[in-house]
PDB file of N, CA and C in Angstrom:
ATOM      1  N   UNK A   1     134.174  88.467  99.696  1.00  0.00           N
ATOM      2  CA  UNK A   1     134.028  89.848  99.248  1.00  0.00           C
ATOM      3  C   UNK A   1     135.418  90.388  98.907  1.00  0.00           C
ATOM      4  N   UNK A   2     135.552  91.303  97.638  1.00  0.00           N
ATOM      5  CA  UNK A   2     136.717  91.559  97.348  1.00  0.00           C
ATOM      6  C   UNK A   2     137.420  92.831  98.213  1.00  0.00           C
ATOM      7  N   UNK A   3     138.222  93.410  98.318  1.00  0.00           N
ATOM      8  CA  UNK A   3     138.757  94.391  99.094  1.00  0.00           C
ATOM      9  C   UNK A   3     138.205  95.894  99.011  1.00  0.00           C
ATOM     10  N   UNK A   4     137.854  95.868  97.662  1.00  0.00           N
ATOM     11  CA  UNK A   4     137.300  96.951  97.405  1.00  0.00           C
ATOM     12  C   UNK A   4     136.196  97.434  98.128  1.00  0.00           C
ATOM     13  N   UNK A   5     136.102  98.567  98.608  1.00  0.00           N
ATOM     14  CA  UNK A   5     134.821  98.914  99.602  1.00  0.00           C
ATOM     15  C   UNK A   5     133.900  99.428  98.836  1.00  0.00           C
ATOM     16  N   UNK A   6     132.772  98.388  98.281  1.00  0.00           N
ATOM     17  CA  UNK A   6     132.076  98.589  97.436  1.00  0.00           C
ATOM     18  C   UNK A   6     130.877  99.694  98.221  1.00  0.00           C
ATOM     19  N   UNK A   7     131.041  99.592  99.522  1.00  0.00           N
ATOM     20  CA  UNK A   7     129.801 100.906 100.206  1.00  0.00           C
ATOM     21  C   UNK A   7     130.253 101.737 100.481  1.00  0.00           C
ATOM     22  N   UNK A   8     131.235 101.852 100.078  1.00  0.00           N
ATOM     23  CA  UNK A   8     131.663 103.725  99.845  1.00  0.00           C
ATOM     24  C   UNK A   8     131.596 103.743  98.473  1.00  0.00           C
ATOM     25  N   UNK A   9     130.648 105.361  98.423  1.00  0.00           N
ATOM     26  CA  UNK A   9     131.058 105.901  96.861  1.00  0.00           C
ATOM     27  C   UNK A   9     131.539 107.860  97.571  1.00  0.00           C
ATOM     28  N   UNK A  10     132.413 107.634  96.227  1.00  0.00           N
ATOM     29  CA  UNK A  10     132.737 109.579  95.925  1.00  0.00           C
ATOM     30  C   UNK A  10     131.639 110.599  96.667  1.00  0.00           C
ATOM     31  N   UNK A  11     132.082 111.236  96.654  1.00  0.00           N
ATOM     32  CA  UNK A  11     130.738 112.033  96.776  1.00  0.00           C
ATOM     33  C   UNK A  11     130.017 111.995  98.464  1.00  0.00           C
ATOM     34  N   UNK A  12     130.359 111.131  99.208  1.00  0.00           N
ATOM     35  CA  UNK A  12     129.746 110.222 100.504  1.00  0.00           C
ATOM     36  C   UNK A  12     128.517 109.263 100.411  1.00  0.00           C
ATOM     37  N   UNK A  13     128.282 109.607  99.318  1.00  0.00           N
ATOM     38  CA  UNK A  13     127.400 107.627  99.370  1.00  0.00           C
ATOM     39  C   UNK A  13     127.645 106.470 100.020  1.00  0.00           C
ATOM     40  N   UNK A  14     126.766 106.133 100.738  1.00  0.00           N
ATOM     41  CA  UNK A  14     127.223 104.694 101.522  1.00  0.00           C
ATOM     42  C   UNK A  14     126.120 104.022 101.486  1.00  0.00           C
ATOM     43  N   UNK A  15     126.291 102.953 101.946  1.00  0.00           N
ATOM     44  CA  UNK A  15     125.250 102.437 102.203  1.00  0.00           C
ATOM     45  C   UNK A  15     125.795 100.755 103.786  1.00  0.00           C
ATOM     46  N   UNK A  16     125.364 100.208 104.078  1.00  0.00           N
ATOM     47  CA  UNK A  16     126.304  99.046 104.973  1.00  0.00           C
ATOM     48  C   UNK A  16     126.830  98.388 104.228  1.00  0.00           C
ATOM     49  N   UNK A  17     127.812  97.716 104.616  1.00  0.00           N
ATOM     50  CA  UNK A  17     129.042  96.867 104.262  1.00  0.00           C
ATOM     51  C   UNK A  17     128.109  95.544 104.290  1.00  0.00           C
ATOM     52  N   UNK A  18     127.458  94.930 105.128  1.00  0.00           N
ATOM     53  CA  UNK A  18     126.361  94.150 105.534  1.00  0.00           C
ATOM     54  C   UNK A  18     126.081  93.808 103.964  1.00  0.00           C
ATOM     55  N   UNK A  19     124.932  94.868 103.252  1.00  0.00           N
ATOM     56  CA  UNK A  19     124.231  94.430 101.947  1.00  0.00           C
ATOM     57  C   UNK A  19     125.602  93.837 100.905  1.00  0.00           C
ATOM     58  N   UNK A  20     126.905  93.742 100.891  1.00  0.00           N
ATOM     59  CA  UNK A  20     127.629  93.522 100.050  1.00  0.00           C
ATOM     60  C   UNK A  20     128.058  91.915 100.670  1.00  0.00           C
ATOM     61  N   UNK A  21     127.594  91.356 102.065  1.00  0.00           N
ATOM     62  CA  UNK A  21     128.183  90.326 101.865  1.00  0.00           C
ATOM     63  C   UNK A  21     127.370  88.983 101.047  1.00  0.00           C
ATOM     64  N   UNK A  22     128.217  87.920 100.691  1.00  0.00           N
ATOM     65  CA  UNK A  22     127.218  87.042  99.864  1.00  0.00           C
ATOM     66  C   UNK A  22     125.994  86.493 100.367  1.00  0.00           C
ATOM     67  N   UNK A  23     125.992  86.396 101.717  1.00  0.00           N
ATOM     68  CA  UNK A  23     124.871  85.244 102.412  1.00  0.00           C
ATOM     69  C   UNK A  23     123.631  86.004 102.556  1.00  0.00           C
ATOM     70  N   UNK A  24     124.321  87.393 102.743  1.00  0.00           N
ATOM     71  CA  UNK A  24     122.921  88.424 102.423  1.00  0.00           C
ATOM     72  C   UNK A  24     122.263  88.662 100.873  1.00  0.00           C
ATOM     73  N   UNK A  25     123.597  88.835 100.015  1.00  0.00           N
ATOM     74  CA  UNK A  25     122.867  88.985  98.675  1.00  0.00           C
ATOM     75  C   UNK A  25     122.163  88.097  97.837  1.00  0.00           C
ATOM     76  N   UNK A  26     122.672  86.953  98.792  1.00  0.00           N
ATOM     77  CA  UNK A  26     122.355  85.985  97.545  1.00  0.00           C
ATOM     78  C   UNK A  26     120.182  86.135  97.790  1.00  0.00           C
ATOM     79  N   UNK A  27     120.060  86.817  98.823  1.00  0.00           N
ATOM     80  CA  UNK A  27     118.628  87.108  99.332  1.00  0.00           C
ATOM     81  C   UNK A  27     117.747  87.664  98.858  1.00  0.00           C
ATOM     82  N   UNK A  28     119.089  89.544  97.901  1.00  0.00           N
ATOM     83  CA  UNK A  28     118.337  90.239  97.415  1.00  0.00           C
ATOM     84  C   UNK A  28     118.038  90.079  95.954  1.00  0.00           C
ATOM     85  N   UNK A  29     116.755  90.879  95.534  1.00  0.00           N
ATOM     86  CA  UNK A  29     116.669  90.876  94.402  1.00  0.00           C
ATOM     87  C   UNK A  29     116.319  92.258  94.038  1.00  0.00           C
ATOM     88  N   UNK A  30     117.656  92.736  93.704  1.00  0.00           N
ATOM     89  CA  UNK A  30     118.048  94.391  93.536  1.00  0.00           C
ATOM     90  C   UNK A  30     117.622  95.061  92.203  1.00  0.00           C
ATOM     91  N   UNK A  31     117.159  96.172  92.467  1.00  0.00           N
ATOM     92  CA  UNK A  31     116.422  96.403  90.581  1.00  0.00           C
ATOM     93  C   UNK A  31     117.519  97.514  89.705  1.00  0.00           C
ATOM     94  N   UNK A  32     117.902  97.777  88.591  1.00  0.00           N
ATOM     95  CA  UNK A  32     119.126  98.589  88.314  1.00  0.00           C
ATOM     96  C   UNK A  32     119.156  99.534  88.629  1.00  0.00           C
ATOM     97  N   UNK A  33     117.389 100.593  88.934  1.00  0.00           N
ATOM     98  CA  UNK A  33     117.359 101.917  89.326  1.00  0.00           C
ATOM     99  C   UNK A  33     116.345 101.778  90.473  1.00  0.00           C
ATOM    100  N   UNK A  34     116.648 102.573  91.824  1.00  0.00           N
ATOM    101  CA  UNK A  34     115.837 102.921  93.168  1.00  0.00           C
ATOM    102  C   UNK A  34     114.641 104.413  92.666  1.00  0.00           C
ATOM    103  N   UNK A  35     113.286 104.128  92.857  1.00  0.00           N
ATOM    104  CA  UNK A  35     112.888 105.314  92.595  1.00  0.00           C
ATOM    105  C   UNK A  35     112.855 106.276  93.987  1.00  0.00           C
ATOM    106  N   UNK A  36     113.561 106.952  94.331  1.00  0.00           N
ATOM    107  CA  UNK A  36     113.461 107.676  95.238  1.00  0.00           C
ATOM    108  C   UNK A  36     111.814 108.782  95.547  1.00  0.00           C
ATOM    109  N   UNK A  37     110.641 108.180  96.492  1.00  0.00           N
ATOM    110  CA  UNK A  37     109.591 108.809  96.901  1.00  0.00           C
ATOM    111  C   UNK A  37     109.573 109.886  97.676  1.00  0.00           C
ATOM    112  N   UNK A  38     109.668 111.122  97.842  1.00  0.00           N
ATOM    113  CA  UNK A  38     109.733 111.866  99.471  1.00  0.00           C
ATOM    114  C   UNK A  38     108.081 112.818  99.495  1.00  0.00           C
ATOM    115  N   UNK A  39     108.214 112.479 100.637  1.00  0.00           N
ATOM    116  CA  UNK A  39     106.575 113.073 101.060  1.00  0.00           C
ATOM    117  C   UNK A  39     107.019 114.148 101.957  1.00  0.00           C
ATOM    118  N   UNK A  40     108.041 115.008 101.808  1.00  0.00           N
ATOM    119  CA  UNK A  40     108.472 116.206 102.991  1.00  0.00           C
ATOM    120  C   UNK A  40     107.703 117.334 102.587  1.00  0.00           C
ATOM    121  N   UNK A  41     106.659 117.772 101.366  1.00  0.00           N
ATOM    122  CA  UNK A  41     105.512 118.273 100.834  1.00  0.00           C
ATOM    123  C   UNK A  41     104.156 118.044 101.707  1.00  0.00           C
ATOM    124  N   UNK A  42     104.078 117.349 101.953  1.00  0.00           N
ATOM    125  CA  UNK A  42     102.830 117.036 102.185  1.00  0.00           C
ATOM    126  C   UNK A  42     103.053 116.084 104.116  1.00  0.00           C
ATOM    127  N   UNK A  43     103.897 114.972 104.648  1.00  0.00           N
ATOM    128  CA  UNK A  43     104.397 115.121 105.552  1.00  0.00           C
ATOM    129  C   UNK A  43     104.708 116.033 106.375  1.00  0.00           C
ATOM    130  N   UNK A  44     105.562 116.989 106.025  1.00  0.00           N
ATOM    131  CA  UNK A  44     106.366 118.014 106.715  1.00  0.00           C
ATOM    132  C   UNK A  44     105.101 119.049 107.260  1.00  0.00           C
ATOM    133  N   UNK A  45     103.845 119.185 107.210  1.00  0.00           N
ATOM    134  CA  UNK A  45     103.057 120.066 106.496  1.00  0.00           C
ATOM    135  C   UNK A  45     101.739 118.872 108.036  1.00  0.00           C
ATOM    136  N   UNK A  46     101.798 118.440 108.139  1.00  0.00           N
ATOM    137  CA  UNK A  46     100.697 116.963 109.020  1.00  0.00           C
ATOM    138  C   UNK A  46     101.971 117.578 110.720  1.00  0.00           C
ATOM    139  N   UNK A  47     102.769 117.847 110.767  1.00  0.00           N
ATOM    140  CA  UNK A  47     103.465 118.359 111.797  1.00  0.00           C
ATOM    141  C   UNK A  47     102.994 119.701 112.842  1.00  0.00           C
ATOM    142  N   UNK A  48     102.553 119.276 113.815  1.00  0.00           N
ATOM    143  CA  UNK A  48     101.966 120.660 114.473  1.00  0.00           C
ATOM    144  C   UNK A  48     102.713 121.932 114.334  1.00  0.00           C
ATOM    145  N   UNK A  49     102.268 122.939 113.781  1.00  0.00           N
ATOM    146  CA  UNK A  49     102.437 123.948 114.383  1.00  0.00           C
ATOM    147  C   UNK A  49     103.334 124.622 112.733  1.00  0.00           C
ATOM    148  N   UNK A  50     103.387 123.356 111.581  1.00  0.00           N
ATOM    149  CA  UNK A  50     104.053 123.286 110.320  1.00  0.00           C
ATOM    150  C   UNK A  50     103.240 123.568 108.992  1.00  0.00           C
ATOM    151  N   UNK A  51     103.386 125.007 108.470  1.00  0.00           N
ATOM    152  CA  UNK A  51     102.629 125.059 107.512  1.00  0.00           C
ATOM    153  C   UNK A  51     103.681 125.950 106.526  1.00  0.00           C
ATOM    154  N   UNK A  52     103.860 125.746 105.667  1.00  0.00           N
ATOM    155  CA  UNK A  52     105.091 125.288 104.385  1.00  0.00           C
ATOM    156  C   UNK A  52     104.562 126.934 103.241  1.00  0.00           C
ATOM    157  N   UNK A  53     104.943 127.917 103.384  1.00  0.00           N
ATOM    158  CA  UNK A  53     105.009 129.050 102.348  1.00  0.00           C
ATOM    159  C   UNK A  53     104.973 128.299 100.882  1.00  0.00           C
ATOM    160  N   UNK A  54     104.393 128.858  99.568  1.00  0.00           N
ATOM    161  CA  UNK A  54     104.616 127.998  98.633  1.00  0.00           C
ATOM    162  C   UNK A  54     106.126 128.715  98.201  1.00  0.00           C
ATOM    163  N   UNK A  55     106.679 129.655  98.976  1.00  0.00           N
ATOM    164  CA  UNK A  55     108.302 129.654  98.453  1.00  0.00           C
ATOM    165  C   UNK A  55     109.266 128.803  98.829  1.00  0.00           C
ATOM    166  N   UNK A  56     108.534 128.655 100.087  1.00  0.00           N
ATOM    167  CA  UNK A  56     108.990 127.280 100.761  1.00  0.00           C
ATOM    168  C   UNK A  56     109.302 126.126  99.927  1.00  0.00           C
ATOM    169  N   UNK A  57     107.929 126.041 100.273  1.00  0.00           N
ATOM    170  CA  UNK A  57     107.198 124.644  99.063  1.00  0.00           C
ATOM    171  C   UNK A  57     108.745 124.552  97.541  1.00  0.00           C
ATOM    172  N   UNK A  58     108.725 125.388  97.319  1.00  0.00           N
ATOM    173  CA  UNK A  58     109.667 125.690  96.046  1.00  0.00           C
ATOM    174  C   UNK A  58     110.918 125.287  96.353  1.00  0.00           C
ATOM    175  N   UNK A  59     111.599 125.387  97.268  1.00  0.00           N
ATOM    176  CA  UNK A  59     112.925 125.598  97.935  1.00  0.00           C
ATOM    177  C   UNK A  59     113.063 124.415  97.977  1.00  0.00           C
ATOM    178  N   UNK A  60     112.224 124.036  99.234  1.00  0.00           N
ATOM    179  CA  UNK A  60     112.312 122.390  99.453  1.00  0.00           C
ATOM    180  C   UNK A  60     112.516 121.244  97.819  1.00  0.00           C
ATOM    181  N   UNK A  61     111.329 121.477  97.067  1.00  0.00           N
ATOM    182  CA  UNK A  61     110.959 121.658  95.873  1.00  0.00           C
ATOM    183  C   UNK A  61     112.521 120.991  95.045  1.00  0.00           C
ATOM    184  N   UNK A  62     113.082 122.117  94.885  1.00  0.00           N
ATOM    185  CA  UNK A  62     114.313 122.365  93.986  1.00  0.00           C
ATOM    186  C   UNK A  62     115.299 121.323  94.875  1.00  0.00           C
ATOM    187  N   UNK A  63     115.319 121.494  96.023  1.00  0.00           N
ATOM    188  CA  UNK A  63     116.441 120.898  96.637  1.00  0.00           C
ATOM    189  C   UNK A  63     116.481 119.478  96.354  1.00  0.00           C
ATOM    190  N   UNK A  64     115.031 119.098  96.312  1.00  0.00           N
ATOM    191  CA  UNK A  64     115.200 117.697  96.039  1.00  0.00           C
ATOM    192  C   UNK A  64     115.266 117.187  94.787  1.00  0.00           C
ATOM    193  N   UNK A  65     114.922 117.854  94.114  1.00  0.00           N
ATOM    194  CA  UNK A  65     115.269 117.553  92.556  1.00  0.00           C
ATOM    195  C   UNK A  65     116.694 117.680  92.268  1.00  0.00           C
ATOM    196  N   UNK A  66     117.354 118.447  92.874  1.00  0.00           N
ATOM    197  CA  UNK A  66     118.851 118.513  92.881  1.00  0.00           C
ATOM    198  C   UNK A  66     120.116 117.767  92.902  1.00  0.00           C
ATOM    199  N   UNK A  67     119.157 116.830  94.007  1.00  0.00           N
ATOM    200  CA  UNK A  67     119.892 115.863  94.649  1.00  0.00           C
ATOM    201  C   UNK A  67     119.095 114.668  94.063  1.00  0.00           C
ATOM    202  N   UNK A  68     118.686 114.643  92.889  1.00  0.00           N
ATOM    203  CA  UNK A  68     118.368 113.490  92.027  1.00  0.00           C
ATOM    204  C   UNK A  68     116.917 112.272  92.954  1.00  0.00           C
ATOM    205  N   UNK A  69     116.067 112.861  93.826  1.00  0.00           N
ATOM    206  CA  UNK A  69     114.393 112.306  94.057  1.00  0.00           C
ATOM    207  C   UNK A  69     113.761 112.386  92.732  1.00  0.00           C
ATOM    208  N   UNK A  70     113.261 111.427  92.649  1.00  0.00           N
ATOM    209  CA  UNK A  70     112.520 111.070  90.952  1.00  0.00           C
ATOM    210  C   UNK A  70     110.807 111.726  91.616  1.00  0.00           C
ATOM    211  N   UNK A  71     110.488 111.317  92.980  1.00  0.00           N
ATOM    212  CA  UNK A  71     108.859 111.455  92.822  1.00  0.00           C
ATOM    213  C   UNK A  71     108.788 112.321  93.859  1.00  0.00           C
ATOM    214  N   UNK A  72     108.012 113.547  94.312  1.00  0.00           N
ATOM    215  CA  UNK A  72     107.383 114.362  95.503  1.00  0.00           C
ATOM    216  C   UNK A  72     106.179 114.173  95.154  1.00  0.00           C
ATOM    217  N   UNK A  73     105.545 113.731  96.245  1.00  0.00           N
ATOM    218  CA  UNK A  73     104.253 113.763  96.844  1.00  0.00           C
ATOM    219  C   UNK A  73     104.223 115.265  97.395  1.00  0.00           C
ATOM    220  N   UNK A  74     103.204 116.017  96.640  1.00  0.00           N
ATOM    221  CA  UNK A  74     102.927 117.855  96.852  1.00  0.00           C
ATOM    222  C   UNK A  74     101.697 118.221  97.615  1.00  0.00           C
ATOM    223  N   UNK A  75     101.511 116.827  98.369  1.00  0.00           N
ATOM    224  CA  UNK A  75     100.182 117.458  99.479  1.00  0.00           C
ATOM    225  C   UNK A  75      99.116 117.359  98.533  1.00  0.00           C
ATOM    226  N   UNK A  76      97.762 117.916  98.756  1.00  0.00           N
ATOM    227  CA  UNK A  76      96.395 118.474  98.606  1.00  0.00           C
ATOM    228  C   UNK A  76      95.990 119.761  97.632  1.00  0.00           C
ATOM    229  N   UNK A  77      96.919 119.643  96.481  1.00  0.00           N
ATOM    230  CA  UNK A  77      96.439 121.065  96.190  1.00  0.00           C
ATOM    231  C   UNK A  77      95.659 121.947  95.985  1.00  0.00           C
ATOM    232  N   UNK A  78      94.528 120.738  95.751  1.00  0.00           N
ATOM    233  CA  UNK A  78      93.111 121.821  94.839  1.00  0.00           C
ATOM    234  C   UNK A  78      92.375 122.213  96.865  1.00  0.00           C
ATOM    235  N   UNK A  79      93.579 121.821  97.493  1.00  0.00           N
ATOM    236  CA  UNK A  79      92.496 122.397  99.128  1.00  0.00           C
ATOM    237  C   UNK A  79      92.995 124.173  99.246  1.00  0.00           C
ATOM    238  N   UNK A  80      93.617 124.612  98.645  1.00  0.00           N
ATOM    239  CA  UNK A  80      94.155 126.140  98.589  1.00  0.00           C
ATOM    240  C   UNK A  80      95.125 126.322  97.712  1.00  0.00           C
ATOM    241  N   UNK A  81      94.078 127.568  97.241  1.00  0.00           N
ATOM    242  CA  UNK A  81      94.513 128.230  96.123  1.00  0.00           C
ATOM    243  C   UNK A  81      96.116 128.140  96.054  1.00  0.00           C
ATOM    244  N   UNK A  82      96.870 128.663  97.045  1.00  0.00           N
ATOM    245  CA  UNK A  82      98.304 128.864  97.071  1.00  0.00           C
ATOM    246  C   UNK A  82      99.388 127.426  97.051  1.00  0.00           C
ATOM    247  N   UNK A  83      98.372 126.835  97.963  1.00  0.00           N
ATOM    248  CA  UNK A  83      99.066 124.921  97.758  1.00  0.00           C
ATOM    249  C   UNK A  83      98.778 124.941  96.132  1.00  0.00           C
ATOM    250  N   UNK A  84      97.767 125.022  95.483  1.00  0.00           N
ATOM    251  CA  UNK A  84      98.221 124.780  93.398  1.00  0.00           C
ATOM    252  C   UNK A  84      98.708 125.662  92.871  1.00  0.00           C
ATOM    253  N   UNK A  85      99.220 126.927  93.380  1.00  0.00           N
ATOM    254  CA  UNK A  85     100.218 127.827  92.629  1.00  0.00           C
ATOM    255  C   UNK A  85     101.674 126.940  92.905  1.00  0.00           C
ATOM    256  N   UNK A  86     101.884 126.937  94.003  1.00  0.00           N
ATOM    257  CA  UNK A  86     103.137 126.327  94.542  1.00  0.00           C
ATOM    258  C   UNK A  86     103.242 125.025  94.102  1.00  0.00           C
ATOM    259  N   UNK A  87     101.956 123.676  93.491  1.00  0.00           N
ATOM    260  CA  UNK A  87     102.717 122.915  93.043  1.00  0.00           C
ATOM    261  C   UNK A  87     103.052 123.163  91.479  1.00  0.00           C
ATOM    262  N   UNK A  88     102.076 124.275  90.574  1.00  0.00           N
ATOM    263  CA  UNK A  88     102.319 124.497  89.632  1.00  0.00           C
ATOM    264  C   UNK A  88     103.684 125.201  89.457  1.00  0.00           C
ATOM    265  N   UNK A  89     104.263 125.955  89.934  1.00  0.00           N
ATOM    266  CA  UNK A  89     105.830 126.534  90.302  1.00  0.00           C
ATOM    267  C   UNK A  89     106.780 125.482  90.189  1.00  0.00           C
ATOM    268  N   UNK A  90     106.447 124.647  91.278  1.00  0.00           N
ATOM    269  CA  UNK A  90     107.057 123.468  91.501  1.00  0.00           C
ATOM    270  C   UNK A  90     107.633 122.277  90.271  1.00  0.00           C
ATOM    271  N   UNK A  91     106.181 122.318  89.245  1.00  0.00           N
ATOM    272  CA  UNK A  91     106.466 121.738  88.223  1.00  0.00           C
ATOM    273  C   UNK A  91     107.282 121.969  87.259  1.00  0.00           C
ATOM    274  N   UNK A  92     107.098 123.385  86.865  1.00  0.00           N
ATOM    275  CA  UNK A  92     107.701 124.254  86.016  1.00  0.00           C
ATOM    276  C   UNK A  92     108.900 124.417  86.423  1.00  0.00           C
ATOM    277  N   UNK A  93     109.576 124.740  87.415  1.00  0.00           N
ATOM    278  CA  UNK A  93     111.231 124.573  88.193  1.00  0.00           C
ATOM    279  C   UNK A  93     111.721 123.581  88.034  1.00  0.00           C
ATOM    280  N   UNK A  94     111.127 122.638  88.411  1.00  0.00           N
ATOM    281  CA  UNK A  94     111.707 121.050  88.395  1.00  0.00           C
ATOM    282  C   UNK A  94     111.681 120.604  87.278  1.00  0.00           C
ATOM    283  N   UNK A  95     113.105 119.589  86.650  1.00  0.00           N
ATOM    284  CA  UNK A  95     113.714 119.624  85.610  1.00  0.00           C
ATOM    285  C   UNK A  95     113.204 117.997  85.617  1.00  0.00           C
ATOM    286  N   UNK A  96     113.513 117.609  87.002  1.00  0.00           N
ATOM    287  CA  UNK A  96     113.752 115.846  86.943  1.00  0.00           C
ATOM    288  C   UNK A  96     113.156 115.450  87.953  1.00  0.00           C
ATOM    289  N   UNK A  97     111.858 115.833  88.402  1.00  0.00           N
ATOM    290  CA  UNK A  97     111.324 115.372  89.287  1.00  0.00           C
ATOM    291  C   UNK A  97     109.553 115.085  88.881  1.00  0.00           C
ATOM    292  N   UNK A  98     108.664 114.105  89.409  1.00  0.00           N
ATOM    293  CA  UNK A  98     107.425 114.187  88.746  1.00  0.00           C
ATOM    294  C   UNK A  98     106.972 114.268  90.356  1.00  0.00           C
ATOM    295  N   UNK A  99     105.820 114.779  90.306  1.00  0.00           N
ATOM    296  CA  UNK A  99     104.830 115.386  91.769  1.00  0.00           C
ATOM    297  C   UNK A  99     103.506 114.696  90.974  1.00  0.00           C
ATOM    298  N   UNK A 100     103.502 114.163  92.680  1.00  0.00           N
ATOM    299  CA  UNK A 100     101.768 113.358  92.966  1.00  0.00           C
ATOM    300  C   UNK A 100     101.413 114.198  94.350  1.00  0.00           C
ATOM    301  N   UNK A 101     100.430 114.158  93.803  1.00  0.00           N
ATOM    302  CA  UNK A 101      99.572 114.543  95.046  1.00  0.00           C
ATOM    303  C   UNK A 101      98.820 113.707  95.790  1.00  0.00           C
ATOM    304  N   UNK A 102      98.503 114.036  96.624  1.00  0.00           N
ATOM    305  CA  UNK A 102      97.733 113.137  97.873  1.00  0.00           C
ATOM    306  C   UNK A 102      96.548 112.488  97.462  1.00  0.00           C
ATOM    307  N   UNK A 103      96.032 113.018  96.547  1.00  0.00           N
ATOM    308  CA  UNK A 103      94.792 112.541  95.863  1.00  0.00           C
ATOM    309  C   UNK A 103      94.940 113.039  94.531  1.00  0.00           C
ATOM    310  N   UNK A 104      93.833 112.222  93.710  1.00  0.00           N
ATOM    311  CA  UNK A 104      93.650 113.147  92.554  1.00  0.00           C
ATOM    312  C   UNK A 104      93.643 114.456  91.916  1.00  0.00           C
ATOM    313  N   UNK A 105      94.399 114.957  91.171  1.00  0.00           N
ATOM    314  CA  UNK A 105      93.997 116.123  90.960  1.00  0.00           C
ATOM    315  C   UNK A 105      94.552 116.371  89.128  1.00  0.00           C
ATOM    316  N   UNK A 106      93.255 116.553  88.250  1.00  0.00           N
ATOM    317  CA  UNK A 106      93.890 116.251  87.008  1.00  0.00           C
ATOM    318  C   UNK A 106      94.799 118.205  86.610  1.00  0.00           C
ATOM    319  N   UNK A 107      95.287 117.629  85.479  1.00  0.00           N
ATOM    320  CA  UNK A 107      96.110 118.537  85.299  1.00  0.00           C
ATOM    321  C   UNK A 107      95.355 119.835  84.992  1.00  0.00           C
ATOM    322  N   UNK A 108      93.969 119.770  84.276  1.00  0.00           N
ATOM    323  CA  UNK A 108      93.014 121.142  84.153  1.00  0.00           C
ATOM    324  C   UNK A 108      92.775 122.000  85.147  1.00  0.00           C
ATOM    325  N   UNK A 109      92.746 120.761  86.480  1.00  0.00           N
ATOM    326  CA  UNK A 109      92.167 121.739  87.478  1.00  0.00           C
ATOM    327  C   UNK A 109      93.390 122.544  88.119  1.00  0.00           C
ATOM    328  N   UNK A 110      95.141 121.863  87.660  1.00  0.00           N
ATOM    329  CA  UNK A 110      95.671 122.942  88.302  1.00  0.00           C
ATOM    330  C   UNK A 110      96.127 124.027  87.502  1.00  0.00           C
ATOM    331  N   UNK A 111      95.923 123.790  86.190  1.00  0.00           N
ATOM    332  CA  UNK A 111      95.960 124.892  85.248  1.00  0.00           C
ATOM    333  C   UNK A 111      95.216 125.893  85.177  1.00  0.00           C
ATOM    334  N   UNK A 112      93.468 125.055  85.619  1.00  0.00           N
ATOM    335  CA  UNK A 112      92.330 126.117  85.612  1.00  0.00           C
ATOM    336  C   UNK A 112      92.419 127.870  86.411  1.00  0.00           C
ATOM    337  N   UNK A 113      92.923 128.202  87.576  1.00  0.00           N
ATOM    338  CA  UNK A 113      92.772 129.088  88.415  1.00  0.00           C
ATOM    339  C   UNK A 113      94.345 130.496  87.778  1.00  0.00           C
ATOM    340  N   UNK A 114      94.937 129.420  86.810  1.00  0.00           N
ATOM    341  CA  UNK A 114      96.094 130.430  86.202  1.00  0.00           C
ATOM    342  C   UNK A 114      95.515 131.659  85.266  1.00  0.00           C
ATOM    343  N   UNK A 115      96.248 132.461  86.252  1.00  0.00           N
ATOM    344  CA  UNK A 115      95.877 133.902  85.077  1.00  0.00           C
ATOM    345  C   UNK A 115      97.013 134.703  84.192  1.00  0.00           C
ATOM    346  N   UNK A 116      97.244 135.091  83.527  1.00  0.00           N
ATOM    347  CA  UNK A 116      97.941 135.539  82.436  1.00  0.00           C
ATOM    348  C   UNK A 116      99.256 136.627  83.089  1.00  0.00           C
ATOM    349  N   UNK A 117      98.383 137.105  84.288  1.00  0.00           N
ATOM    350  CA  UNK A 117      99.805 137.734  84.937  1.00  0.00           C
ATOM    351  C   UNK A 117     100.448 137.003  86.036  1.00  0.00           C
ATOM    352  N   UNK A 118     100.006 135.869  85.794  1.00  0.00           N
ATOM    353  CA  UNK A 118     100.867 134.785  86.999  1.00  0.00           C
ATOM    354  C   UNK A 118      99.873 134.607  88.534  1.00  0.00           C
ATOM    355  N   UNK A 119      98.981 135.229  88.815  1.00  0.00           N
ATOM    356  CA  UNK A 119      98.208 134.970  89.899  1.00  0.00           C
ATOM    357  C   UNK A 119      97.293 134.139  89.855  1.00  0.00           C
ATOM    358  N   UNK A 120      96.436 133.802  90.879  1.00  0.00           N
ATOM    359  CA  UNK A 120      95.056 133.089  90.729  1.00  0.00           C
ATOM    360  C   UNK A 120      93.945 134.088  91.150  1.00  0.00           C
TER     361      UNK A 120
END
């Protein structure tokens, strides 16, 4: 391994020194881009006593799109009204992020309950 500390990056990126040596790499088979998944939508939310505001929902939302997560899992939406305002918010805020939900839910039905002055 060369001197360079290839598990440090700028910024504080790391990752172990471990994945850079050869006897390990020669193991992996690394892809050029990681899709980063987070379920803290819909997870965070399965926690007693944890139930997520959809401004919340938003906050969280943004933060992770910020910090470059490609996918949020947004919970259950069509189970309350305010869970599909908040992932519809969610969508519309987020620049670089795509949201799945826990199950199906096509795009009509979270469009359906939108009203013209922004409520359901």
């Amino acid at each position: 391994m060369e001197n360079e500390k290839l598990w440090i990056r700028d910024g504080g990126w790391w990752t172990s020194e471990v994945n850079f040596l050869e006897e390990v790499r020669k193991t992996f088979s690394i892809p050029d881009k990681v899709i980063i998944h987070d379920a803290t939508l819909r997870d965070g939310e399965q926690t007693p006593g944890v139930v997520f505001k959809k401004e919340e929902k938003l906050i969280l939302a943004k933060a992770l799109d910020s910090v470059g997560v490609d996918r949020i899992e947004a919970g259950m939406p069509a189970v309350a009204p305010e869970d599909m305002q908040a992932l519809l918010f969610c969508i519309i805020d987020c620049i670089h992020t795509s949201f799945y939900d826990f199950f199906y839910t096509p795009v009509e039905l979270v469009l359906q309950p939108w009203k013209s002055d922004g409520n359901f």
